[in-house]
PDB file of N, CA and C in Angstrom:
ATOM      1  N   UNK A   1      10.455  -0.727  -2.047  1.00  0.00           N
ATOM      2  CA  UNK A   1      10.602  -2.081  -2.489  1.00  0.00           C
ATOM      3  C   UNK A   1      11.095  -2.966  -1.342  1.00  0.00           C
ATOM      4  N   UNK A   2      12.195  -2.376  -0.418  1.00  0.00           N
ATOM      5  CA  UNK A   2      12.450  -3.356   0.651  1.00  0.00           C
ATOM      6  C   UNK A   2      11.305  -3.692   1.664  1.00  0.00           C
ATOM      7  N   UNK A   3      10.418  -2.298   2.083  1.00  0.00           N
ATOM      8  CA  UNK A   3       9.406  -3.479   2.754  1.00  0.00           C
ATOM      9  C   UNK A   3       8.243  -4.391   1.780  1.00  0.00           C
ATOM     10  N   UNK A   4       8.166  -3.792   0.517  1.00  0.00           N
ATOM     11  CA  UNK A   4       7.410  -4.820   0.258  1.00  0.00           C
ATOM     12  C   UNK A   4       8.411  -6.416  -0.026  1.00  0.00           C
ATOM     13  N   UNK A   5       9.298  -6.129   0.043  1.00  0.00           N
ATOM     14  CA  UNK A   5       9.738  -7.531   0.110  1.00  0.00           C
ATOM     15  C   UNK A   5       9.564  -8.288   1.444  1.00  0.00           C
ATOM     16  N   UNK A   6       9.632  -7.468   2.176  1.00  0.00           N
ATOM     17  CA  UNK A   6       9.875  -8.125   3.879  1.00  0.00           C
ATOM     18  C   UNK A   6       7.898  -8.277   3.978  1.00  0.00           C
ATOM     19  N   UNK A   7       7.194  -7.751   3.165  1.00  0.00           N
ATOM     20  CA  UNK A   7       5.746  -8.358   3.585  1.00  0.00           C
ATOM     21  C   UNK A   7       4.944  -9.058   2.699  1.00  0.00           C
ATOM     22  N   UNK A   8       5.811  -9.835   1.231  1.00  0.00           N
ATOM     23  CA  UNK A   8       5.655 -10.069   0.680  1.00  0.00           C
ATOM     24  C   UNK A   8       4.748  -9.762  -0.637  1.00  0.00           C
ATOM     25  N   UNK A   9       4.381  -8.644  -1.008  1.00  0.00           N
ATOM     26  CA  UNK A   9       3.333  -7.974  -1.949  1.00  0.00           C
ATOM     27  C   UNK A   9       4.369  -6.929  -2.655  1.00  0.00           C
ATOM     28  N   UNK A  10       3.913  -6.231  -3.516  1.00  0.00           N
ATOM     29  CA  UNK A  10       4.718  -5.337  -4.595  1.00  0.00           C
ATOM     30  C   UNK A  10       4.836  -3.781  -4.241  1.00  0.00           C
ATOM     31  N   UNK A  11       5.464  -3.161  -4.562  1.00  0.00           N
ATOM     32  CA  UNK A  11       5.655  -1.489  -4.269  1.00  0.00           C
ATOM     33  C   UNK A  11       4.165  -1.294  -4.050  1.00  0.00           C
ATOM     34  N   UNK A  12       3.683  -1.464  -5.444  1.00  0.00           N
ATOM     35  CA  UNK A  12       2.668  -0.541  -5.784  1.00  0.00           C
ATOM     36  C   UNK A  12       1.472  -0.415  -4.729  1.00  0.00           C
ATOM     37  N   UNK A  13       1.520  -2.188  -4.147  1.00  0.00           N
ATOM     38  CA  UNK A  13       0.741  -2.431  -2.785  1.00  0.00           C
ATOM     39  C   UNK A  13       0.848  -1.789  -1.737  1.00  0.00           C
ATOM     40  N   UNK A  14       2.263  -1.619  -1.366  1.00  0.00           N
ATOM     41  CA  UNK A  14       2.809  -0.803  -0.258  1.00  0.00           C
ATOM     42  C   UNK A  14       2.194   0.813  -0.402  1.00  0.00           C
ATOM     43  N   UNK A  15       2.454   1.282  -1.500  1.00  0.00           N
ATOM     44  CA  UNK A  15       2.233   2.699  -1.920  1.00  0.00           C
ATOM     45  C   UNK A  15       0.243   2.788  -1.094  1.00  0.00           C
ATOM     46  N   UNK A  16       0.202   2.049  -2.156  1.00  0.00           N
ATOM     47  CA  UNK A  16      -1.825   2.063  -1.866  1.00  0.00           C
ATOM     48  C   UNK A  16      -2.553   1.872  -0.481  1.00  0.00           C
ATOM     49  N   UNK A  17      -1.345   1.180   0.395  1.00  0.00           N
ATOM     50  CA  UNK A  17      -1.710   0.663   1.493  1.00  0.00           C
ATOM     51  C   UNK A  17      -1.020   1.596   2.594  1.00  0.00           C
ATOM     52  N   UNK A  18      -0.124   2.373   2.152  1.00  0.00           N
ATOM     53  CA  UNK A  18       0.316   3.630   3.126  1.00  0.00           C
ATOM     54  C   UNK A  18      -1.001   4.664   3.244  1.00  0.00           C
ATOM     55  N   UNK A  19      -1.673   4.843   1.704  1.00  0.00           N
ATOM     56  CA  UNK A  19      -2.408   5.802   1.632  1.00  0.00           C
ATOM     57  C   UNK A  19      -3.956   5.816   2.376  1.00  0.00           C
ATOM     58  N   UNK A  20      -3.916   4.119   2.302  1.00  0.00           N
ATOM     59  CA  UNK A  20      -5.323   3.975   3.550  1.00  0.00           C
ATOM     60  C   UNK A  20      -4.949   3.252   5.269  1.00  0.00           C
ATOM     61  N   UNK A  21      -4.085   3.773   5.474  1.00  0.00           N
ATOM     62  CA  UNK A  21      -3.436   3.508   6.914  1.00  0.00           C
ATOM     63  C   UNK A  21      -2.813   4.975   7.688  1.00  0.00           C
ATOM     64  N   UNK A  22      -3.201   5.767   6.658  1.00  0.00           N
ATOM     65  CA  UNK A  22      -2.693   7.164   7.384  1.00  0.00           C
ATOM     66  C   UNK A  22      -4.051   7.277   8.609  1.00  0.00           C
ATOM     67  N   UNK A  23      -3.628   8.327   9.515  1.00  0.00           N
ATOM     68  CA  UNK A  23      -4.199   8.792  10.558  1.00  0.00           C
ATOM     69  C   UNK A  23      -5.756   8.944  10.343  1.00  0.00           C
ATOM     70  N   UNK A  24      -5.462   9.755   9.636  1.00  0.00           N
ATOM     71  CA  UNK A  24      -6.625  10.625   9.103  1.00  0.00           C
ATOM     72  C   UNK A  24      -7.272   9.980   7.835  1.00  0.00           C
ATOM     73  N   UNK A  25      -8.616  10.031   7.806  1.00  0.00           N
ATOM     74  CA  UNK A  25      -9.653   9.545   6.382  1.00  0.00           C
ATOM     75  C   UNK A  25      -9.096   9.971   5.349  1.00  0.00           C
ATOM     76  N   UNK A  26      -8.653   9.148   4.833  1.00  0.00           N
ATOM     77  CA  UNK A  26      -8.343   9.032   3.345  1.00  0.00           C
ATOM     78  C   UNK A  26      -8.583   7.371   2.533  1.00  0.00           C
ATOM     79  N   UNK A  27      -8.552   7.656   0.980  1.00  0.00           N
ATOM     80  CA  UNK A  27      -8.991   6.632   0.404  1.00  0.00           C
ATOM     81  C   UNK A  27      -7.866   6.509  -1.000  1.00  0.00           C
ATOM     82  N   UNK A  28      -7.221   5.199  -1.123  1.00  0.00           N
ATOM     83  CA  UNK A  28      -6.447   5.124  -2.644  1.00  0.00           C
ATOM     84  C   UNK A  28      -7.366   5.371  -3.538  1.00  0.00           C
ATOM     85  N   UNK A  29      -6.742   6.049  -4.725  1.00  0.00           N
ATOM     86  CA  UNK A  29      -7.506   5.704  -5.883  1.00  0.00           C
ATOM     87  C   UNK A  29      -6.972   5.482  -6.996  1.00  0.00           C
ATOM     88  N   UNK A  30      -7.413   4.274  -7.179  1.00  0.00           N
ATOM     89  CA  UNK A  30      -6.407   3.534  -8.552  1.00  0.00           C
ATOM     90  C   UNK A  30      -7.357   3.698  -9.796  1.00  0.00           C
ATOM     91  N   UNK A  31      -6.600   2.989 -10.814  1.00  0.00           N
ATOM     92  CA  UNK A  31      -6.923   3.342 -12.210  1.00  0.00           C
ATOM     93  C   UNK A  31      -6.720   2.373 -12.917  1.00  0.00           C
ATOM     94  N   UNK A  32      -7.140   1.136 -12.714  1.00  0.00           N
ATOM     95  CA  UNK A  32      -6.779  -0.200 -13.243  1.00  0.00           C
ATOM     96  C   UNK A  32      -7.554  -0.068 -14.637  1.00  0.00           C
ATOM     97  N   UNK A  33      -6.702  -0.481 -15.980  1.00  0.00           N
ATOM     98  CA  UNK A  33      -7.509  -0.405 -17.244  1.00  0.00           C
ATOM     99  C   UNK A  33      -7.873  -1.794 -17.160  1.00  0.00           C
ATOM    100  N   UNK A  34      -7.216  -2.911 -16.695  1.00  0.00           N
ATOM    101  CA  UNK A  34      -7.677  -4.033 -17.176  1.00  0.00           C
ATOM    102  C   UNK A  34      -7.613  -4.717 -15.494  1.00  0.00           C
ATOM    103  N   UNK A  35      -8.588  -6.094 -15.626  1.00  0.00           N
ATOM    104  CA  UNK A  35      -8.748  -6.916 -14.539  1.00  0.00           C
ATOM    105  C   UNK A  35      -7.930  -7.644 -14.184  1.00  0.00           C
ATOM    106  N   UNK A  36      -6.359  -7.485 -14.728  1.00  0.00           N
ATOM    107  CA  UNK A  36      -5.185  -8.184 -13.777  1.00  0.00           C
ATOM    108  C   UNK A  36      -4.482  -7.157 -13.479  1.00  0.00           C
ATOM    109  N   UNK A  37      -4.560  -5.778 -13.942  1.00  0.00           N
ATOM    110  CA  UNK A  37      -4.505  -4.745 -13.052  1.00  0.00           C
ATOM    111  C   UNK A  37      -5.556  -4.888 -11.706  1.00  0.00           C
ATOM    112  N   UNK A  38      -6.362  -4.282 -11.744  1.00  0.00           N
ATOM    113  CA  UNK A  38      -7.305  -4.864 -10.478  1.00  0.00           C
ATOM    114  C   UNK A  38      -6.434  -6.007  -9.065  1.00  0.00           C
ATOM    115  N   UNK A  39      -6.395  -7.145  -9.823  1.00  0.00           N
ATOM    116  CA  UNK A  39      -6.179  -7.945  -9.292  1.00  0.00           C
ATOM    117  C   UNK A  39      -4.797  -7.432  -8.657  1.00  0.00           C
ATOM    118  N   UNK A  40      -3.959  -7.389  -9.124  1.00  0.00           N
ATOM    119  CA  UNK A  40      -2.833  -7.102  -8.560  1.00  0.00           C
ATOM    120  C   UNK A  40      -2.771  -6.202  -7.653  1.00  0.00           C
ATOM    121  N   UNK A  41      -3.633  -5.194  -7.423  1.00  0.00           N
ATOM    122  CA  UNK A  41      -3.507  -3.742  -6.412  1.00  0.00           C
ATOM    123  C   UNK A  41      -4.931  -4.025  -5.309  1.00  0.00           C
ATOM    124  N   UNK A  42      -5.650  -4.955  -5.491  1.00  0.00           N
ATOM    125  CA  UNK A  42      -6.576  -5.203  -4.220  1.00  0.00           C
ATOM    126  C   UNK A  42      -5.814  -5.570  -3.313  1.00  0.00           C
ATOM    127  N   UNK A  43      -4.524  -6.540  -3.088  1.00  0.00           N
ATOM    128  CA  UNK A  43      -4.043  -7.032  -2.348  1.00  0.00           C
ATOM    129  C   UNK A  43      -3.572  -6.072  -1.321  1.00  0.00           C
ATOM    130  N   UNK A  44      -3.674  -4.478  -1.683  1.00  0.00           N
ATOM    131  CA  UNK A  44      -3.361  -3.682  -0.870  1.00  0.00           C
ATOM    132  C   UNK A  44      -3.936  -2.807   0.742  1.00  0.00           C
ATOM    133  N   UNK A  45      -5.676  -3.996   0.419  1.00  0.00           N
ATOM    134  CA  UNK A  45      -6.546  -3.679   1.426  1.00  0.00           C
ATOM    135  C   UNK A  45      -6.092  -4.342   2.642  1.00  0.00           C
ATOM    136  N   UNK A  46      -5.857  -5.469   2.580  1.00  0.00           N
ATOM    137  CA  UNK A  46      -5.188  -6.729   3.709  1.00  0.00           C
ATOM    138  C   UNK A  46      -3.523  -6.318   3.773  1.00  0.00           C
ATOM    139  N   UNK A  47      -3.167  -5.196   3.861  1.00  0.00           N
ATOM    140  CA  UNK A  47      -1.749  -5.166   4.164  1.00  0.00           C
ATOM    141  C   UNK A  47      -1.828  -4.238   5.608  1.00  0.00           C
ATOM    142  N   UNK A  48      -1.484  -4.587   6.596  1.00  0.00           N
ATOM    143  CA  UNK A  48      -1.599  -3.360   7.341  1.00  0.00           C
ATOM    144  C   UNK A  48      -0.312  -2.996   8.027  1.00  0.00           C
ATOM    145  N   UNK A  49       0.206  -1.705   8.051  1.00  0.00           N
ATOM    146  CA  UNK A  49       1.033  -0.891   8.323  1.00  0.00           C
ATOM    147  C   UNK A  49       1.047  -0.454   9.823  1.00  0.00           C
ATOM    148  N   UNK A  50       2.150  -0.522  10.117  1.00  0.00           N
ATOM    149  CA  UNK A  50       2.514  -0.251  11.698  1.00  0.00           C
ATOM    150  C   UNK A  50       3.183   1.656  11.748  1.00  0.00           C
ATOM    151  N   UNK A  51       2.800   2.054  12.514  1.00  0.00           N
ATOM    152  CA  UNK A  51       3.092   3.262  12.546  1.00  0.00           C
ATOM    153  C   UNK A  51       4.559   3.775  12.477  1.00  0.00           C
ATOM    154  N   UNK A  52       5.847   3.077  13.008  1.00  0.00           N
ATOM    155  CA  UNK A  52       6.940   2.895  12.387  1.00  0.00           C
ATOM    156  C   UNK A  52       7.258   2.895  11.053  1.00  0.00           C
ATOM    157  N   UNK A  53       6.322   1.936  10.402  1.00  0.00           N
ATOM    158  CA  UNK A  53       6.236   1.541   9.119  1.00  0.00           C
ATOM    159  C   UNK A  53       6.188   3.151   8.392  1.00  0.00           C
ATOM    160  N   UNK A  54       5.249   3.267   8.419  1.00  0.00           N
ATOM    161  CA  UNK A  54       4.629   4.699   7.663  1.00  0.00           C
ATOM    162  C   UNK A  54       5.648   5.702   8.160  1.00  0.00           C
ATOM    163  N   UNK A  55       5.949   5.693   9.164  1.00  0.00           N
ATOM    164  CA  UNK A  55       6.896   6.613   9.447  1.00  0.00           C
ATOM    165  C   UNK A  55       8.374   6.627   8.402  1.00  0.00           C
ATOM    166  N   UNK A  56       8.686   5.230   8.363  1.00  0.00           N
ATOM    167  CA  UNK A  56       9.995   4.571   7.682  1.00  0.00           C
ATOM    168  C   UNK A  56       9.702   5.693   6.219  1.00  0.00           C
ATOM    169  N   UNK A  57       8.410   5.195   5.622  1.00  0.00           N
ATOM    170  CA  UNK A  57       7.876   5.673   4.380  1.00  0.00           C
ATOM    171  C   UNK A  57       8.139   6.928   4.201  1.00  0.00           C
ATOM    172  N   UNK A  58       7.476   7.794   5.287  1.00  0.00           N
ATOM    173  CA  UNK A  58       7.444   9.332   5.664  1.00  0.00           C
ATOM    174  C   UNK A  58       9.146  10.002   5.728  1.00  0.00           C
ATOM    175  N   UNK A  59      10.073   9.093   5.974  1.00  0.00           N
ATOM    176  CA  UNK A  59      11.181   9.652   5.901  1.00  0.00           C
ATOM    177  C   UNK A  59      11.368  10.257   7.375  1.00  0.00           C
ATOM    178  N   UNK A  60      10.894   9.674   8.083  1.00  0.00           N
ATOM    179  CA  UNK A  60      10.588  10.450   9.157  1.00  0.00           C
ATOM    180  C   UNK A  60      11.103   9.450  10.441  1.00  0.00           C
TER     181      UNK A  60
END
């Protein structure tokens, strides 16, 4: 929650946007039942993560 505050978007963004900024090919996959679900978790394509960042995440 603290960096998504410091980049302005929600956990859930952060979460989705760690998962397509890792090293290696990978892809989120969400489960939106409705279209303001949707809406709310696209914002996670335009977030991009600094390798610190992910690291912070990683506990690492």
């Amino acid at each position: 929650m603290e960096l998504a505050e410091k980049k302005g978007c929600s956990a859930h963004n952060i979460a989705a946007s760690w998962t397509i900024n890792q090293s290696f090919l990978s892809f989120a996959l969400i489960g939106p039942r409705t279209i303001d679900e949707l809406d709310t978790t696209l914002p996670c394509l335009d977030i991009e993560l600094t390798k610190e960042e992910i690291n912070w995440l990683n506990l690492s």
